[in-house]
C-alpha atoms as a PDB file:
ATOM      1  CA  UNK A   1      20.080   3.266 -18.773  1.00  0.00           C
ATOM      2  CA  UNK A   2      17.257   0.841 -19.784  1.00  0.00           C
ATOM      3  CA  UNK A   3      16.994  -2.318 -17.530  1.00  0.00           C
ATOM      4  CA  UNK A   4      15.101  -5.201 -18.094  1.00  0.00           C
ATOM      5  CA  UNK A   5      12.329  -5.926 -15.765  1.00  0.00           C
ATOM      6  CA  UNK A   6      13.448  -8.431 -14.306  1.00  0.00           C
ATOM      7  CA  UNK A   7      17.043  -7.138 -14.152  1.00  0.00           C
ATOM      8  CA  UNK A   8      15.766  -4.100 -12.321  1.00  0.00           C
ATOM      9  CA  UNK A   9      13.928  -6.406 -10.078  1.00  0.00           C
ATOM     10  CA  UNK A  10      16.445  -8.772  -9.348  1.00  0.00           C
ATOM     11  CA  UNK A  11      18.483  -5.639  -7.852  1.00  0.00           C
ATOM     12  CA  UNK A  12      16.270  -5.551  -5.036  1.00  0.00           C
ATOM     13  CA  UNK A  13      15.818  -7.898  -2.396  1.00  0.00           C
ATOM     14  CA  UNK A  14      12.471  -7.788   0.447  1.00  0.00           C
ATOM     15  CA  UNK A  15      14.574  -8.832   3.307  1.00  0.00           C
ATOM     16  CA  UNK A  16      15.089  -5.321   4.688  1.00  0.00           C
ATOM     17  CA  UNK A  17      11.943  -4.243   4.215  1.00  0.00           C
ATOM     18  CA  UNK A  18      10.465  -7.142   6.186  1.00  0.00           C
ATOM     19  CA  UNK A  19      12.816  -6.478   8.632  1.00  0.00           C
ATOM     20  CA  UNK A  20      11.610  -2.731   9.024  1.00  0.00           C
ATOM     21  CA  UNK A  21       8.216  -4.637   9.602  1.00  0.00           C
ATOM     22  CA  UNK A  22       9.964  -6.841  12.473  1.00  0.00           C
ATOM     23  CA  UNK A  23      11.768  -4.039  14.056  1.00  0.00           C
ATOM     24  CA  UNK A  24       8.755  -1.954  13.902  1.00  0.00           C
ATOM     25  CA  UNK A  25       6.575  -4.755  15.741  1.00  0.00           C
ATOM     26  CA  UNK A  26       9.136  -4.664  18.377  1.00  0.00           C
ATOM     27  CA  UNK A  27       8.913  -1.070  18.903  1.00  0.00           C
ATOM     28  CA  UNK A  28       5.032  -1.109  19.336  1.00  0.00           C
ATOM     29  CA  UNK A  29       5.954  -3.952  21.746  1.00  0.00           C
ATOM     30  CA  UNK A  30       8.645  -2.074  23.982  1.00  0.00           C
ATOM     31  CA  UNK A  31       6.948   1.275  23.822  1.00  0.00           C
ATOM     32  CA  UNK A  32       3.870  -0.502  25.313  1.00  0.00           C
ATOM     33  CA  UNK A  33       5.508  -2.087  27.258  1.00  0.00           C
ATOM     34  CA  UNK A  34       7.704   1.063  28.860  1.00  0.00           C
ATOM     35  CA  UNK A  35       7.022   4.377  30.480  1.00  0.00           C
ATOM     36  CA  UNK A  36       7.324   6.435  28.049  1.00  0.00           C
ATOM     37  CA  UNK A  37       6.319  10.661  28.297  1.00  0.00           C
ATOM     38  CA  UNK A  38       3.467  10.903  26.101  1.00  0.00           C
ATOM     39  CA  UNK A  39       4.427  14.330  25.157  1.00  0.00           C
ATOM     40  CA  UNK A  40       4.107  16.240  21.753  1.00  0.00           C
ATOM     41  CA  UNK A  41       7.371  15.132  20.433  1.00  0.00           C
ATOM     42  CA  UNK A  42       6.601  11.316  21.130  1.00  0.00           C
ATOM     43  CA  UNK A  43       3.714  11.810  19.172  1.00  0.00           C
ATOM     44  CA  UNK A  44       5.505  12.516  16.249  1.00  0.00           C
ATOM     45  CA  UNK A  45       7.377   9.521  17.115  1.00  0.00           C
ATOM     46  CA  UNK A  46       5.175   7.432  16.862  1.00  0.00           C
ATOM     47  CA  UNK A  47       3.537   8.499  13.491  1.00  0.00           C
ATOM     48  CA  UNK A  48       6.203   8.072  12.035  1.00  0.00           C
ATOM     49  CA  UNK A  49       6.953   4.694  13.439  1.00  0.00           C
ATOM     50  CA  UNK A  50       3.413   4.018  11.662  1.00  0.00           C
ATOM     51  CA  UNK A  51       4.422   5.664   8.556  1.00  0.00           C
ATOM     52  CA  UNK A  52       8.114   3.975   8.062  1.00  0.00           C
ATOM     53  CA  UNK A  53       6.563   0.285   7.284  1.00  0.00           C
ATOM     54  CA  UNK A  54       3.480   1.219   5.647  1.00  0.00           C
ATOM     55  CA  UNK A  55       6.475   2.314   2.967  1.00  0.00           C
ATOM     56  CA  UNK A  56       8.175  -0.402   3.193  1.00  0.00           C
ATOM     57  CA  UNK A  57       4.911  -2.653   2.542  1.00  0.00           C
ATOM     58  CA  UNK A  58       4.155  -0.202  -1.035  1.00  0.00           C
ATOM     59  CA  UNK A  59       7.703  -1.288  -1.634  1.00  0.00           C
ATOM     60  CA  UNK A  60       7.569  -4.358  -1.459  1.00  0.00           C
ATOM     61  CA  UNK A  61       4.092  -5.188  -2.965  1.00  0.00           C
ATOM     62  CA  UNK A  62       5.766  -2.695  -6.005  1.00  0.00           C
ATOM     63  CA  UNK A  63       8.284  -4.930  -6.839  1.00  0.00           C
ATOM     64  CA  UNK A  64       6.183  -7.801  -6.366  1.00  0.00           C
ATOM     65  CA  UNK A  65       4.118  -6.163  -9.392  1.00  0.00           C
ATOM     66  CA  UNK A  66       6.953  -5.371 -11.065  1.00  0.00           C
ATOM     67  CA  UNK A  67       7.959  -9.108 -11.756  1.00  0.00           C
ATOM     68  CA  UNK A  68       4.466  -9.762 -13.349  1.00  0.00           C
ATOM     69  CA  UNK A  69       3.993  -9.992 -17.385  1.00  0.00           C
ATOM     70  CA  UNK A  70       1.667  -7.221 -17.608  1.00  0.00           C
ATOM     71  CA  UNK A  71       3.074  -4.528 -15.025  1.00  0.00           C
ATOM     72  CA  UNK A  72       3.657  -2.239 -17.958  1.00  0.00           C
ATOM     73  CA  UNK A  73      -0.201  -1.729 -18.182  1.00  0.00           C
ATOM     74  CA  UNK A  74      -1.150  -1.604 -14.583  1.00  0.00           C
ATOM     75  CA  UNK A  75      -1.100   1.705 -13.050  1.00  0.00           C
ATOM     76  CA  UNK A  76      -1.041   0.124  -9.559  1.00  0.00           C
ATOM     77  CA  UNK A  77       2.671  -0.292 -10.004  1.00  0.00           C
ATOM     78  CA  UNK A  78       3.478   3.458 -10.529  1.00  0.00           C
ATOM     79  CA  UNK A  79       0.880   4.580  -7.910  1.00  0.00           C
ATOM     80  CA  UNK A  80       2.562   2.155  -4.905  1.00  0.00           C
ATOM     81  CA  UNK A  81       6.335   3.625  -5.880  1.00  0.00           C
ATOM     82  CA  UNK A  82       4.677   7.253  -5.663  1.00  0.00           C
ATOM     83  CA  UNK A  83       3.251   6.504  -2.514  1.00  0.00           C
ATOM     84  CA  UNK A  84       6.250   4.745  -1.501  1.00  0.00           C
ATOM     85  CA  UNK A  85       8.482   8.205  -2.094  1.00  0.00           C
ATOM     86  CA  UNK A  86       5.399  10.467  -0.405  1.00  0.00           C
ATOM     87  CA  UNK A  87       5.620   8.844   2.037  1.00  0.00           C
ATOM     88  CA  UNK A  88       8.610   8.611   2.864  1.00  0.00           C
ATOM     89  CA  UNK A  89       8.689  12.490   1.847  1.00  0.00           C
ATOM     90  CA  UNK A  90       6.101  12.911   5.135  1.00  0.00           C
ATOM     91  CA  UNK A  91       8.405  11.333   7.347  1.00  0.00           C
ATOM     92  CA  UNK A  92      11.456  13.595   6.403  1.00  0.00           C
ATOM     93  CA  UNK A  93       9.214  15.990   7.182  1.00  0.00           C
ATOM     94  CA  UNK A  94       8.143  14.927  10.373  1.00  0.00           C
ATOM     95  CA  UNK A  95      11.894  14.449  11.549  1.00  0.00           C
ATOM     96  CA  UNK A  96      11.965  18.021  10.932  1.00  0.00           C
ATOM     97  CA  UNK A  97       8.843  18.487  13.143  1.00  0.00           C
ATOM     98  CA  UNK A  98      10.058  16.097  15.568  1.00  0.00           C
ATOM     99  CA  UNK A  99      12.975  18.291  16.187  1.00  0.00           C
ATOM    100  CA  UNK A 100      11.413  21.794  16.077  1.00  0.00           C
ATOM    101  CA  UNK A 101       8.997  20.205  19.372  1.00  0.00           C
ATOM    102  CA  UNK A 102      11.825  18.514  21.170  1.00  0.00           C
ATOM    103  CA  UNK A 103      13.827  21.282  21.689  1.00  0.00           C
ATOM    104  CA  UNK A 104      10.375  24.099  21.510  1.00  0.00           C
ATOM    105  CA  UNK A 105      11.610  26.300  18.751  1.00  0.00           C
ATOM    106  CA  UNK A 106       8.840  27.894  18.666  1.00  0.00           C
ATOM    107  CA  UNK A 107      10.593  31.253  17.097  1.00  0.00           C
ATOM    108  CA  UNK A 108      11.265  32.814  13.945  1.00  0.00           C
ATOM    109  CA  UNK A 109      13.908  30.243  13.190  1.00  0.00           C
ATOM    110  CA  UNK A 110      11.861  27.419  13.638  1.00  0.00           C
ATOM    111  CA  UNK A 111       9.086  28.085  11.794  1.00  0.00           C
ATOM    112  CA  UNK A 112      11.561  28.746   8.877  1.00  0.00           C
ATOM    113  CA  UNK A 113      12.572  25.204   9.558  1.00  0.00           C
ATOM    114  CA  UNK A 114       9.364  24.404   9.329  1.00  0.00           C
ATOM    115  CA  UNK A 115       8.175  25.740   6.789  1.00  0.00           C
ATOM    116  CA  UNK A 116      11.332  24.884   4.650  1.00  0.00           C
ATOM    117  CA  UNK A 117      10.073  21.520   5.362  1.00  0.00           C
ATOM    118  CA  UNK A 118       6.745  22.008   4.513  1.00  0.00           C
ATOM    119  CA  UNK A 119       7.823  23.020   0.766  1.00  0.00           C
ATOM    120  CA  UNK A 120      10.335  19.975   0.709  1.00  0.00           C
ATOM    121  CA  UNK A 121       7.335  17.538   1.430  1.00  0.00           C
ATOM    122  CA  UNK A 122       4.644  19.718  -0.768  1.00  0.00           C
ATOM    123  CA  UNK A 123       7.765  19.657  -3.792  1.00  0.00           C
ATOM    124  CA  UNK A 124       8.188  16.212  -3.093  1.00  0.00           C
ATOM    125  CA  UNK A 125       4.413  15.533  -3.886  1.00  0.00           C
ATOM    126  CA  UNK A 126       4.249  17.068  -6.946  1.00  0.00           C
ATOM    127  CA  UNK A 127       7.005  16.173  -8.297  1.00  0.00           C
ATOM    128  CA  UNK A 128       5.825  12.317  -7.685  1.00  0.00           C
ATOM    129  CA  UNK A 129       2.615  13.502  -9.269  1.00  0.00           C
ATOM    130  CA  UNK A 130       4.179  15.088 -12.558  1.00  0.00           C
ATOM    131  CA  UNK A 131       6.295  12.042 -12.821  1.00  0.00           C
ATOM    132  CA  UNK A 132       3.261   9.777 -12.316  1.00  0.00           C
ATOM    133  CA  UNK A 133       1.085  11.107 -15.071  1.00  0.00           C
ATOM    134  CA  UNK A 134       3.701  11.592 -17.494  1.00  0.00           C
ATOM    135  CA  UNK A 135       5.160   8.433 -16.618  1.00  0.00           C
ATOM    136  CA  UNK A 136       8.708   9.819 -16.588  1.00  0.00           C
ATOM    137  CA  UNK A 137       9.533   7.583 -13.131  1.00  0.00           C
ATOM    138  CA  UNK A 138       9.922   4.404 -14.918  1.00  0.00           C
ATOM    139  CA  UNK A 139       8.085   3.895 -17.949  1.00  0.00           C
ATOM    140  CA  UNK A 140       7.711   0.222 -19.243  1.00  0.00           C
ATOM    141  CA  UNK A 141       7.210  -0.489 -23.292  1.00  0.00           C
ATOM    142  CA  UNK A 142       6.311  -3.234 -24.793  1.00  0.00           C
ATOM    143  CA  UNK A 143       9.811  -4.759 -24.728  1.00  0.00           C
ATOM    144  CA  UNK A 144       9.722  -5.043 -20.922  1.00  0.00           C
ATOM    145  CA  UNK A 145      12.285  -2.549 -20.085  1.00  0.00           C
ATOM    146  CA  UNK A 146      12.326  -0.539 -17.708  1.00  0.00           C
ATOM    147  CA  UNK A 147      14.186   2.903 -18.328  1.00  0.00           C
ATOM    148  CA  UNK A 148      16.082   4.079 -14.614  1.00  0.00           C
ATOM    149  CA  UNK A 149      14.109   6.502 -12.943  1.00  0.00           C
ATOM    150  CA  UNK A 150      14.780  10.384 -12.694  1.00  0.00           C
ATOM    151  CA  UNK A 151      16.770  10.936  -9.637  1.00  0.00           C
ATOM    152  CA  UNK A 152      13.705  13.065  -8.321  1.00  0.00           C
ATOM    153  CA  UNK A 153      13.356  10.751  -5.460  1.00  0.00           C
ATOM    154  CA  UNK A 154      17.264  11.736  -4.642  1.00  0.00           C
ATOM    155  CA  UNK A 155      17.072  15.200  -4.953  1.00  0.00           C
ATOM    156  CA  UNK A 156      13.936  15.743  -2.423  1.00  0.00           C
ATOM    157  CA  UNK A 157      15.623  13.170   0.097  1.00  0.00           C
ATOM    158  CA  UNK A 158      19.194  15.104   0.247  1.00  0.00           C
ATOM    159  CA  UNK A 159      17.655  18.478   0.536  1.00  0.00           C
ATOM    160  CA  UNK A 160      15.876  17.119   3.836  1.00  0.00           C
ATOM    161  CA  UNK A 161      19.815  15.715   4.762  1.00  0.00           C
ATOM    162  CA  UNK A 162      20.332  18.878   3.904  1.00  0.00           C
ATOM    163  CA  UNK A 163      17.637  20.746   6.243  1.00  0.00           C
ATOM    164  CA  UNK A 164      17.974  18.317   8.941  1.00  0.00           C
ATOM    165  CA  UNK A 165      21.827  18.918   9.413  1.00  0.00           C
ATOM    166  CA  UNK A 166      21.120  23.169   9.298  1.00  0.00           C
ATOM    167  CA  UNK A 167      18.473  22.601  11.720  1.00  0.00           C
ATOM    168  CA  UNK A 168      20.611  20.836  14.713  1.00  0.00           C
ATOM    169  CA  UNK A 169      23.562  22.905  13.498  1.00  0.00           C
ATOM    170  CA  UNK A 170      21.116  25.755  14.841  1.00  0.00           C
ATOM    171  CA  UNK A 171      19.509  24.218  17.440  1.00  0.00           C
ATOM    172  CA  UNK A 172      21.866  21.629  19.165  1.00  0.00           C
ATOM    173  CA  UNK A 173      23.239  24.289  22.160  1.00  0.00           C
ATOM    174  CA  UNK A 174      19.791  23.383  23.029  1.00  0.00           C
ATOM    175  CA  UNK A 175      20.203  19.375  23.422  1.00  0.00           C
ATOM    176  CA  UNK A 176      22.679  17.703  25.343  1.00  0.00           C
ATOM    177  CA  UNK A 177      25.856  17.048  23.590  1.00  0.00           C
ATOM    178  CA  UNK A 178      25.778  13.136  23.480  1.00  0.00           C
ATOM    179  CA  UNK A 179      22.253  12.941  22.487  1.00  0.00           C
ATOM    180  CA  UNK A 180      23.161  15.232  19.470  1.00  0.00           C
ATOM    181  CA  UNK A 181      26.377  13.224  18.630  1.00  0.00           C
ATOM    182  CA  UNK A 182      24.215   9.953  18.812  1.00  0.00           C
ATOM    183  CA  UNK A 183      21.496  11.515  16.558  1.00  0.00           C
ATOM    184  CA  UNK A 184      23.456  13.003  13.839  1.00  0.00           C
ATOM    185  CA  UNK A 185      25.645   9.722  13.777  1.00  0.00           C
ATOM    186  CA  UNK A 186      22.503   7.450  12.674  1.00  0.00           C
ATOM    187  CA  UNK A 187      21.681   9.779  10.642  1.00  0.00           C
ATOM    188  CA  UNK A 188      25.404   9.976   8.810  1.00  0.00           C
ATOM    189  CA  UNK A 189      24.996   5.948   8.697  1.00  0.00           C
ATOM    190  CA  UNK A 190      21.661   6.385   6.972  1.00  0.00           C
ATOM    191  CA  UNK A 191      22.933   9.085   4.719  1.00  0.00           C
ATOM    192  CA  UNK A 192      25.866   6.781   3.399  1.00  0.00           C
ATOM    193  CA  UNK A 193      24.015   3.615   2.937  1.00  0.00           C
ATOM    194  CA  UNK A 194      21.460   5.466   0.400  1.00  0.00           C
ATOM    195  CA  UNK A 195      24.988   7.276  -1.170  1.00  0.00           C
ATOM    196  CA  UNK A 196      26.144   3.884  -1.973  1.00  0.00           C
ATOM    197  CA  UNK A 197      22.409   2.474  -2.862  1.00  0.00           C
ATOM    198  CA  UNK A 198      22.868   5.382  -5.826  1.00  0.00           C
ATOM    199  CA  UNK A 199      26.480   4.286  -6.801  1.00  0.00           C
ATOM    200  CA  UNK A 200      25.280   0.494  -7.012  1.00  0.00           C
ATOM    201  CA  UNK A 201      21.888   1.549  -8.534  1.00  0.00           C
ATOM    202  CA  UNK A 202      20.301  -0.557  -5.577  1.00  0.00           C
ATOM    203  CA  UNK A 203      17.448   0.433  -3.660  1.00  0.00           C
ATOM    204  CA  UNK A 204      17.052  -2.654  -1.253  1.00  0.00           C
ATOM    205  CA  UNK A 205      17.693  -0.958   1.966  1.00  0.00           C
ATOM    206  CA  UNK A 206      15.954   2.753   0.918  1.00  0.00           C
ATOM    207  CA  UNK A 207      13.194   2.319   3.775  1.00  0.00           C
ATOM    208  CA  UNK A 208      15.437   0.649   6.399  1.00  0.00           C
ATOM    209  CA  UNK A 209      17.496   3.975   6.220  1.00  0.00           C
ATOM    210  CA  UNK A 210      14.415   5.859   7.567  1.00  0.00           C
ATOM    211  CA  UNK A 211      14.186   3.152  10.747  1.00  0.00           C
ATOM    212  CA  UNK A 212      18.045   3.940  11.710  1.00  0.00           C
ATOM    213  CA  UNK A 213      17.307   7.372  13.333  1.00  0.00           C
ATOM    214  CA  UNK A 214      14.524   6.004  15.378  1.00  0.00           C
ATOM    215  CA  UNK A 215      16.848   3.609  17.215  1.00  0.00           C
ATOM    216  CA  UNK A 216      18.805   6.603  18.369  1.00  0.00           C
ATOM    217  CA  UNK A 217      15.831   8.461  19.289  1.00  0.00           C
ATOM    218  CA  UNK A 218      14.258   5.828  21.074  1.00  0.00           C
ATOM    219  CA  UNK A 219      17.061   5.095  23.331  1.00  0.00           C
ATOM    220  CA  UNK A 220      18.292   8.798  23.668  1.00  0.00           C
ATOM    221  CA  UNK A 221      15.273  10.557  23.789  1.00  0.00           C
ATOM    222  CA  UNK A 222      12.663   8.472  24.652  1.00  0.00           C
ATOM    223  CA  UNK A 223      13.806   5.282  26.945  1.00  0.00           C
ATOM    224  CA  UNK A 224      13.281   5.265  30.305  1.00  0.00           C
ATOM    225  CA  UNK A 225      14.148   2.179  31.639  1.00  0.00           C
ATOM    226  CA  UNK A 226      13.370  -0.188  34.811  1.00  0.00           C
ATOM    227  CA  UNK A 227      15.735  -1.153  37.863  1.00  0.00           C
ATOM    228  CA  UNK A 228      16.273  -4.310  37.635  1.00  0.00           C
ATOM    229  CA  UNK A 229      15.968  -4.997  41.760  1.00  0.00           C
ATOM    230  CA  UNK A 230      13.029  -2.633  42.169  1.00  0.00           C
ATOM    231  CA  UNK A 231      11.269  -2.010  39.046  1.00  0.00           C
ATOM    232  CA  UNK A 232      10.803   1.108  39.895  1.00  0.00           C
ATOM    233  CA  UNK A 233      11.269   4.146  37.160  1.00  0.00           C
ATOM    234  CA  UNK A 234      12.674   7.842  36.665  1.00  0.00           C
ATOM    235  CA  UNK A 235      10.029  10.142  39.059  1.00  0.00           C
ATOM    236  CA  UNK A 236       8.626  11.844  35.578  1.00  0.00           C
ATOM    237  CA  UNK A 237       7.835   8.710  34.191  1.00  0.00           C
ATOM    238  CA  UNK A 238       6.019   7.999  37.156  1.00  0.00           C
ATOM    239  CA  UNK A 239       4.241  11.172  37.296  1.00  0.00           C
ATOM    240  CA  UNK A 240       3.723  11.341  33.451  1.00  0.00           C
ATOM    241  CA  UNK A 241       2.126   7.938  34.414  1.00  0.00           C
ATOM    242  CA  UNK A 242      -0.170   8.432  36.440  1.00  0.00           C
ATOM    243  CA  UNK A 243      -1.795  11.276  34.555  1.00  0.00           C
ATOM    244  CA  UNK A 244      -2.251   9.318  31.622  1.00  0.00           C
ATOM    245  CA  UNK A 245      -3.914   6.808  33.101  1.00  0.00           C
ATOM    246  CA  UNK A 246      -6.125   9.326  35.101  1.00  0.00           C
ATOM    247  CA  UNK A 247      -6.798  10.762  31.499  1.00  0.00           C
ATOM    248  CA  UNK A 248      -7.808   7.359  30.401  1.00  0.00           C
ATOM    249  CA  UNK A 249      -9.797   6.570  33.717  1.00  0.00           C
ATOM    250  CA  UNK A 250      -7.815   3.938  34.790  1.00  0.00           C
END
């Protein structure tokens, strides 16, 4: 199906990826803020917190380009939707990373996980590559249509769904119950918003879907929070605390 320019843009609105910018902001905020274990897993967390609205800025900016009278000659246009899909690619990946080092799978089975992952992300990448030099993504001619992209983008996201559901199908007599229940419902939210993205050929809300697992991991996983009368915290926090700031020569 071949889409006008500004047709294509006019599908798309910025508002939820400057609200993945907001929300982000207030997670740097609250996680400075908090005691929070700085273990391996949180880590990961927090990369990808990083990672999440640096994609949504390429995705914006790329439809910012997109409304311009020359974008069918600038390459800057198909490099920022590349990089917006890689990266998002990485943090797929790193969900799957997250998970093998929260619950230590450090066995045959997770580094299968892993290193399913690894090809997702590395198949993802090329893929993005191919379609950038041969300009299959979303070619623009002279007429200023735009042709709607090969689903490549779809396929490399599901198989992650995919991956992520086998790998806490697997894993999740490790994790307490209600932790796994709140987990794999974000991600079921986030999995049907991009399902009906596809069936009304929008792609508004593509990076916000990455941001909805991280408010279940942050308050599952990750929170730790004060009482209210005494301020005081959970004893690891405490402890995790102190060494951290011993580490840092406080």
């Amino acid at each position: 199906m071949n889409l006008s320019a500004l047709q294509y843009s006019d599908n798309y609105s910025p508002a939820a990826d400057i609200g993945v910018l907001v929300v982000s902001v207030v997670f740097c905020i609250l996680i400075r803020i908090a005691f929070i274990k700085r273990s391996r897993a949180f880590s990961i967390f927090y990369e990808i917190l990083l990672l999440i609205p640096t994609a949504a800025v390429c995705h914006a900016v790329y439809h910012m380009l997109l409304r311009g009278r020359d974008f069918s000659a600038s390459p800057a246009v198909y490099i920022l939707m590349s990089l917006h899909h890689i990266l998002l690619y990485f943090v797929l990946y790193l969900y799957v990373y997250y998970l093998h080092e929260t619950v230590n799978a450090y066995g045959s089975m997770g580094k299968l996980f892993l290193n399913l992952a690894r090809i997702g992300f590395f198949a993802g990448t090329v893929l993005e590559v191919l379609l950038y030099l041969g300009r299959l993504a979303m070619p623009a001619d002279e007429a200023r249509s735009v042709h709607q992209f090969f689903g490549g983008f779809a396929m490399v996201y599901f198989y992650f769904v995919l991956l992520i559901a086998a790998v806490i199908g697997v894993l999740k007599t490790r994790v307490y119950r209600q932790v796994v229940v709140g987990v794999v419902a974000t991600m079921c939210v986030s999995a049907g918003v991009m399902i009906l993205q596809l069936l009304l050929r929008e792609e508004s809300y593509t990076t916000l879907t990455f941001m909805l697992p991280m408010f279940a991991l942050l308050y599952l996983v990750h929170s730790n929070p004060y009482d209210l009368e005494s301020g005081s915290v959970g004893m690891s926090a405490f402890e995790d605390s102190v060494k951290y700031s011993y580490g840092k020569k406080r």
